[in-house]
Protein backbone atom coordinates (compact mmCIF):
# COMPACT_ATOMS: atom_id res chain seq x y z
CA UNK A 1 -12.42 8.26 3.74
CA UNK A 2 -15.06 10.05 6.16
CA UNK A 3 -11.69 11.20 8.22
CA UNK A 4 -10.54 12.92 5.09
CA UNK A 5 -13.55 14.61 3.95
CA UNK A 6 -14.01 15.74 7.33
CA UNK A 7 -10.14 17.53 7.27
CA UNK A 8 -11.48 19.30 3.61
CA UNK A 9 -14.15 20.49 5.05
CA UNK A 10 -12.06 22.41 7.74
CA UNK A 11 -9.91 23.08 5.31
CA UNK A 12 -12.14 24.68 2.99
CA UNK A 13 -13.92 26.48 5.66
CA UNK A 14 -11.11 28.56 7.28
CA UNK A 15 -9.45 28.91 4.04
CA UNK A 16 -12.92 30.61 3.18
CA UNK A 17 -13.18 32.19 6.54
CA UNK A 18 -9.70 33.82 5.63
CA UNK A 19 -11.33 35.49 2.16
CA UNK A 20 -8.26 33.99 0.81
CA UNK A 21 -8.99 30.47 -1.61
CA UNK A 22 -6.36 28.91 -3.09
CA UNK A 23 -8.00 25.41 -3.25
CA UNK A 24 -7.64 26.15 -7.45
CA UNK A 25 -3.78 24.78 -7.19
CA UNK A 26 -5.06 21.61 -6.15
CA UNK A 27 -8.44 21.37 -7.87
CA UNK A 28 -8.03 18.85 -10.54
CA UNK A 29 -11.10 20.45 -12.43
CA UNK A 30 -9.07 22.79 -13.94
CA UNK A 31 -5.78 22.45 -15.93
CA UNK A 32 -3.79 24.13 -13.91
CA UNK A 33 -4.98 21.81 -10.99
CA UNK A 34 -5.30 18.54 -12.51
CA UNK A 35 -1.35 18.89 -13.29
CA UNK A 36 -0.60 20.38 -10.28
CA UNK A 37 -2.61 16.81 -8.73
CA UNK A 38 -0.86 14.83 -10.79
CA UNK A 39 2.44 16.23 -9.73
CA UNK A 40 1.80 15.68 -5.99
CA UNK A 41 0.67 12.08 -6.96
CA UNK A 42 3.82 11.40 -8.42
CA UNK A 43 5.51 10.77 -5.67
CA UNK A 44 2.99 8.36 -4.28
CA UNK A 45 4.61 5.50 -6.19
CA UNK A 46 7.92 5.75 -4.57
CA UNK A 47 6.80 6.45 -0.71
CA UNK A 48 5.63 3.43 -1.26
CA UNK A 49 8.10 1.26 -3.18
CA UNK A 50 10.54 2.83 -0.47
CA UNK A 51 8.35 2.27 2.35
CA UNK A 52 7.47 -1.58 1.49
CA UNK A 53 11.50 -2.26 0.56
CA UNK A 54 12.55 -0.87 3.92
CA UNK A 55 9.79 -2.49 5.73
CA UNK A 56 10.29 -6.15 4.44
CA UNK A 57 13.76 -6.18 5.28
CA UNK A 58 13.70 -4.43 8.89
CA UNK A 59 11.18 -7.31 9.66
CA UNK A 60 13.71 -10.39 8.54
CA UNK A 61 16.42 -8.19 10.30
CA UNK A 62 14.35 -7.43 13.49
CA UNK A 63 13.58 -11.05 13.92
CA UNK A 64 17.70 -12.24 12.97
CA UNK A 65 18.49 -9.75 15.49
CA UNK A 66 15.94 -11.08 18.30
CA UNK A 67 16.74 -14.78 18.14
CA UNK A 68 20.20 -14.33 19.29
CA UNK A 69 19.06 -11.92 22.34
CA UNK A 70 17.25 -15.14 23.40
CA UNK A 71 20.10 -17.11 23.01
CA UNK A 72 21.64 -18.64 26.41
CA UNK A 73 25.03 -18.06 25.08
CA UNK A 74 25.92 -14.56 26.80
CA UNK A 75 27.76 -13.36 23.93
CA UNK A 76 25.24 -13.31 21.98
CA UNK A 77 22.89 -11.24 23.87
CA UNK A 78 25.08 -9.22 24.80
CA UNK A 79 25.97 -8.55 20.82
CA UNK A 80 22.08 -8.02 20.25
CA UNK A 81 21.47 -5.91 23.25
CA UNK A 82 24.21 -3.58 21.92
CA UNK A 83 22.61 -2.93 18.37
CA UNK A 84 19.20 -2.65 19.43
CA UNK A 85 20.52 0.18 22.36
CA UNK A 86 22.61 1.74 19.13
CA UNK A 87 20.56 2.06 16.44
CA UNK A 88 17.22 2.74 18.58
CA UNK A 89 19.03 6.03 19.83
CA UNK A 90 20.12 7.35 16.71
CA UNK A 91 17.01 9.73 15.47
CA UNK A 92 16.06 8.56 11.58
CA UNK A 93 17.21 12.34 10.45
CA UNK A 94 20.32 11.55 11.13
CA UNK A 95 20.76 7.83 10.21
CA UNK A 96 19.18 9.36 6.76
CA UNK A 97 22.01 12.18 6.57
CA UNK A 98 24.41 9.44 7.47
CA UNK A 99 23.81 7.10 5.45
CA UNK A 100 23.87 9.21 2.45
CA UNK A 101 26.68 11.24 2.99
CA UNK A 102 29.43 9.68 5.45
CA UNK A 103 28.38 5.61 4.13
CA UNK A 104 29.84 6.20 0.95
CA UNK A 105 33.09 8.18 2.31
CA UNK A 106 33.45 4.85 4.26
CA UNK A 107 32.92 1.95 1.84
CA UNK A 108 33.84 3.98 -1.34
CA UNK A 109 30.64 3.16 -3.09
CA UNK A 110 28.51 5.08 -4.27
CA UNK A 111 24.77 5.03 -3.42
CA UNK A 112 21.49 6.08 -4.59
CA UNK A 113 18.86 8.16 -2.92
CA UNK A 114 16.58 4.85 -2.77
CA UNK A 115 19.01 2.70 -1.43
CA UNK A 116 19.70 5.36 1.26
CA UNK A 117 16.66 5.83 2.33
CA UNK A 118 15.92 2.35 2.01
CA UNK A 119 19.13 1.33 4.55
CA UNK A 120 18.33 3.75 7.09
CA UNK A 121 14.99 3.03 7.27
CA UNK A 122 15.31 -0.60 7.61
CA UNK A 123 18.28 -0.06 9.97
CA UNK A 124 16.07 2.17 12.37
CA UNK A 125 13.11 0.19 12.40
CA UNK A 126 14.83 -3.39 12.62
CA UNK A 127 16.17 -2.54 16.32
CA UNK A 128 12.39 -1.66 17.02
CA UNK A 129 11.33 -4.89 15.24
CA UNK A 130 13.63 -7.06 16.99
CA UNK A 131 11.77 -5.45 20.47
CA UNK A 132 8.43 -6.45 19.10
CA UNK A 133 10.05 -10.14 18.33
CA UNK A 134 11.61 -10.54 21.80
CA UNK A 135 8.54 -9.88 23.16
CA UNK A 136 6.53 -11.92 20.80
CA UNK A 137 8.54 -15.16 21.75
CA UNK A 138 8.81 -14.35 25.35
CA UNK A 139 5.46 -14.61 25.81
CA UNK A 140 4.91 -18.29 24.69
CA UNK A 141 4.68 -20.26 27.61
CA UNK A 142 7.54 -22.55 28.46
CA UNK A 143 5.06 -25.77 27.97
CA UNK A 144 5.03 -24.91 24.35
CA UNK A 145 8.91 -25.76 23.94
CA UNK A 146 8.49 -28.56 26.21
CA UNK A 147 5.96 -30.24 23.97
CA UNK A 148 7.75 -29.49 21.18
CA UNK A 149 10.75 -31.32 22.27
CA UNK A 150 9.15 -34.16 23.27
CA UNK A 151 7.99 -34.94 19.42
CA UNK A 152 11.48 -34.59 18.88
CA UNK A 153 11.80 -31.09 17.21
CA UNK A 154 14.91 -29.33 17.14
CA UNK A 155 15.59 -25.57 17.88
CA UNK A 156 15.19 -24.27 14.58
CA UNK A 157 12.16 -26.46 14.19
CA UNK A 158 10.27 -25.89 17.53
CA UNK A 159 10.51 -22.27 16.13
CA UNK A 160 9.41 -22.44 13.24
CA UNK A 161 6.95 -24.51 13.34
CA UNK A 162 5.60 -23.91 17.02
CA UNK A 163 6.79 -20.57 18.59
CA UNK A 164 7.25 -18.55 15.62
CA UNK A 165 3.47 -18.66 14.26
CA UNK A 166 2.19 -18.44 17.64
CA UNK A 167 4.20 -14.80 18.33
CA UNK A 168 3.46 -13.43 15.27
CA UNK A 169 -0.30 -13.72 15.93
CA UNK A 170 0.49 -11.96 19.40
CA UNK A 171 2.92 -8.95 17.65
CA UNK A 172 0.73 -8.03 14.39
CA UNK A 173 -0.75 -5.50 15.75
CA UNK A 174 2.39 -3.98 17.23
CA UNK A 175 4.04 -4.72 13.91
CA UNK A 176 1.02 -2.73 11.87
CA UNK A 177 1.55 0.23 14.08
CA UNK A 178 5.24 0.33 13.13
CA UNK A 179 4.51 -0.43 9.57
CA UNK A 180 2.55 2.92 9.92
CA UNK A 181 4.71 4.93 12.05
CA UNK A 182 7.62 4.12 9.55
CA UNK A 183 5.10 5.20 6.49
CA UNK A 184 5.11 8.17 7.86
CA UNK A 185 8.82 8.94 9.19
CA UNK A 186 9.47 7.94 4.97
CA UNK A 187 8.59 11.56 4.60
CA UNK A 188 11.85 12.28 6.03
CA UNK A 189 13.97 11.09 2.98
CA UNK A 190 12.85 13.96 1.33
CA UNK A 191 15.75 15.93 2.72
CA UNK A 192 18.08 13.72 0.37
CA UNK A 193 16.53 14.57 -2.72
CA UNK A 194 13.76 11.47 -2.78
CA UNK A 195 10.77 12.16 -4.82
CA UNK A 196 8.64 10.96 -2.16
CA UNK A 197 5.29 12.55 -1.53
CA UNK A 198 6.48 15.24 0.87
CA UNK A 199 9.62 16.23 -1.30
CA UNK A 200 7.11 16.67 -4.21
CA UNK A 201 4.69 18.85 -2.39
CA UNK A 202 7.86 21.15 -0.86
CA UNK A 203 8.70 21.53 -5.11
CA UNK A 204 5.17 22.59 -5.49
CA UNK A 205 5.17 25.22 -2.65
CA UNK A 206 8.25 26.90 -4.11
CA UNK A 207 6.26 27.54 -7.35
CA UNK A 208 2.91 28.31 -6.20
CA UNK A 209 3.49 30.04 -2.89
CA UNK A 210 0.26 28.16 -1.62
CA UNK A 211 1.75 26.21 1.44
CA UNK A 212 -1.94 25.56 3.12
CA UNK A 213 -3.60 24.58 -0.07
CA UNK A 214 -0.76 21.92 -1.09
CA UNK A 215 0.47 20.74 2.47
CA UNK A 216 -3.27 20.27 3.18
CA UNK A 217 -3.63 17.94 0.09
CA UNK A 218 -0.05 16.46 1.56
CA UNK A 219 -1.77 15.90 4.49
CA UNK A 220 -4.87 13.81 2.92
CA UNK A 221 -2.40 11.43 0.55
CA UNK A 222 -0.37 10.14 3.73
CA UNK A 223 -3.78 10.21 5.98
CA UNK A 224 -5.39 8.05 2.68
CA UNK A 225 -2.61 5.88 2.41
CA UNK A 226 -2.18 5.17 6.01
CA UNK A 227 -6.30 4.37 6.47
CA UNK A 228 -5.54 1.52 3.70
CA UNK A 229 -2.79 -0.23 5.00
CA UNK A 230 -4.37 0.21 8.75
CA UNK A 231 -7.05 -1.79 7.11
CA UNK A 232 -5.07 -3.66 5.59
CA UNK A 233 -3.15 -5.34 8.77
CA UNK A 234 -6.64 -5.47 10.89
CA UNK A 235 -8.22 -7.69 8.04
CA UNK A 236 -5.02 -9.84 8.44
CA UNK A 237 -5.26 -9.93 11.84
CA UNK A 238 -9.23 -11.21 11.71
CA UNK A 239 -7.82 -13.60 9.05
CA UNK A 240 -4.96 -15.20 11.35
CA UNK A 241 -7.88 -14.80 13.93
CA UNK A 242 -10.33 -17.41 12.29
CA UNK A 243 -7.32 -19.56 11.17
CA UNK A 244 -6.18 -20.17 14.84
CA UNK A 245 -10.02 -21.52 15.52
């Protein structure tokens, strides 16, 4: 919160500097301003609704994805090796565009803005999340299986009961920082016609011709946003913290 009054203050001053305000478009004192604020809120909702959906299932996928890279059948690395390489080079723009517009040419369904944005999404970060998995698990020491195996646990069990909760401690922070860098890269579903936050400001600017006033405001929502859910995953990670002692 001190960030963002900080960035209004700058924003105020070389807006006054300039002998130009416009800070009356987004000044929810007045009528014109309070509708204009609930406008550009709008869209809050559905960043995140979009953001969480695509999130949730790029983690399962990253880590379904990662177990089979660790595999010692060679076929199976090989297979998870490929889609990570894939999808990780494809820029989000494009899986977006994709998506939306050559998907359904290929399936013959139809879909949604959401869903679109929600598959791409998930698709581009799950290669990135299987990364932060492979490393996770890699870094258990080899004693850890070992013991494991000498209670009598099976694969599936060793990992999730043993290697699993250990590697997720290790990767939350590396998973928070994607959750945030893909917060951010949800502005880019916009270009598809989501009413995201950014798509709702660009509507705005069209009417009001007051770019710095309402990008600046854009700019404050996704800095807000991404200062909660920052604190969000480091409470989390104290909380996993005091439940390992």
């Amino acid at each position: 919160m001190r960030k963002a009054l900080i960035l209004v203050a700058i924003a105020l001053a070389l807006t006054g500097c300039a002998g130009n305000w416009g800070w009356y478009v987004v000044d929810p004192t007045t009528p014109k301003g309070y509708t204009n604020v609930r406008f550009l809120l709008s869209g809050l909702q559905y960043t995140i609704l979009l953001s969480a959906t695509a999130i949730s299932i790029s983690i399962v996928a990253g880590l379904l994805v990662a177990l089979p890279g660790l595999s010692a059948n060679r076929a199976l690395r090989w297979a998870s090796r490929t889609y990570v390489e894939l999808v990780r080079a494809v820029p989000i723009l494009v899986l977006v565009l994709w998506v939306y517009y050559g998907l359904p040419q290929i399936t013959g369904l139809t879909i949604g803005v959401f869903w679109a944005g929600v598959i791409a999404l998930a698709l581009s970060d799950s290669a990135f999340q299987a990364e932060i998995f492979r490393a996770g698990i890699q870094s258990i020491a080899r004693g850890q299986y070992e013991a494991a195996y000498s209670i009598s646990l099976n694969y599936r069990d060793t990992m999730r009961y043993v290697i699993l909760p250990q590697a997720i401690r290790r990767i939350l922070p590396a998973i928070g920082n994607q959750i945030v860098y893909m917060l951010k890269m949800s502005s880019l579903v916009s270009v598809i016609g989501m009413q995201e936050l950014t798509r709702k400001a660009n509507e705005l600017v069209v009417t009001e011709y007051r770019p710095l006033e309402i990008y600046t405001f854009l700019v404050l929502e996704y800095l807000v946003l991404i200062l909660i859910v920052s604190a969000g995953v480091r409470w989390l990670e104290r909380r996993m913290r005091t439940d390992e002692r």
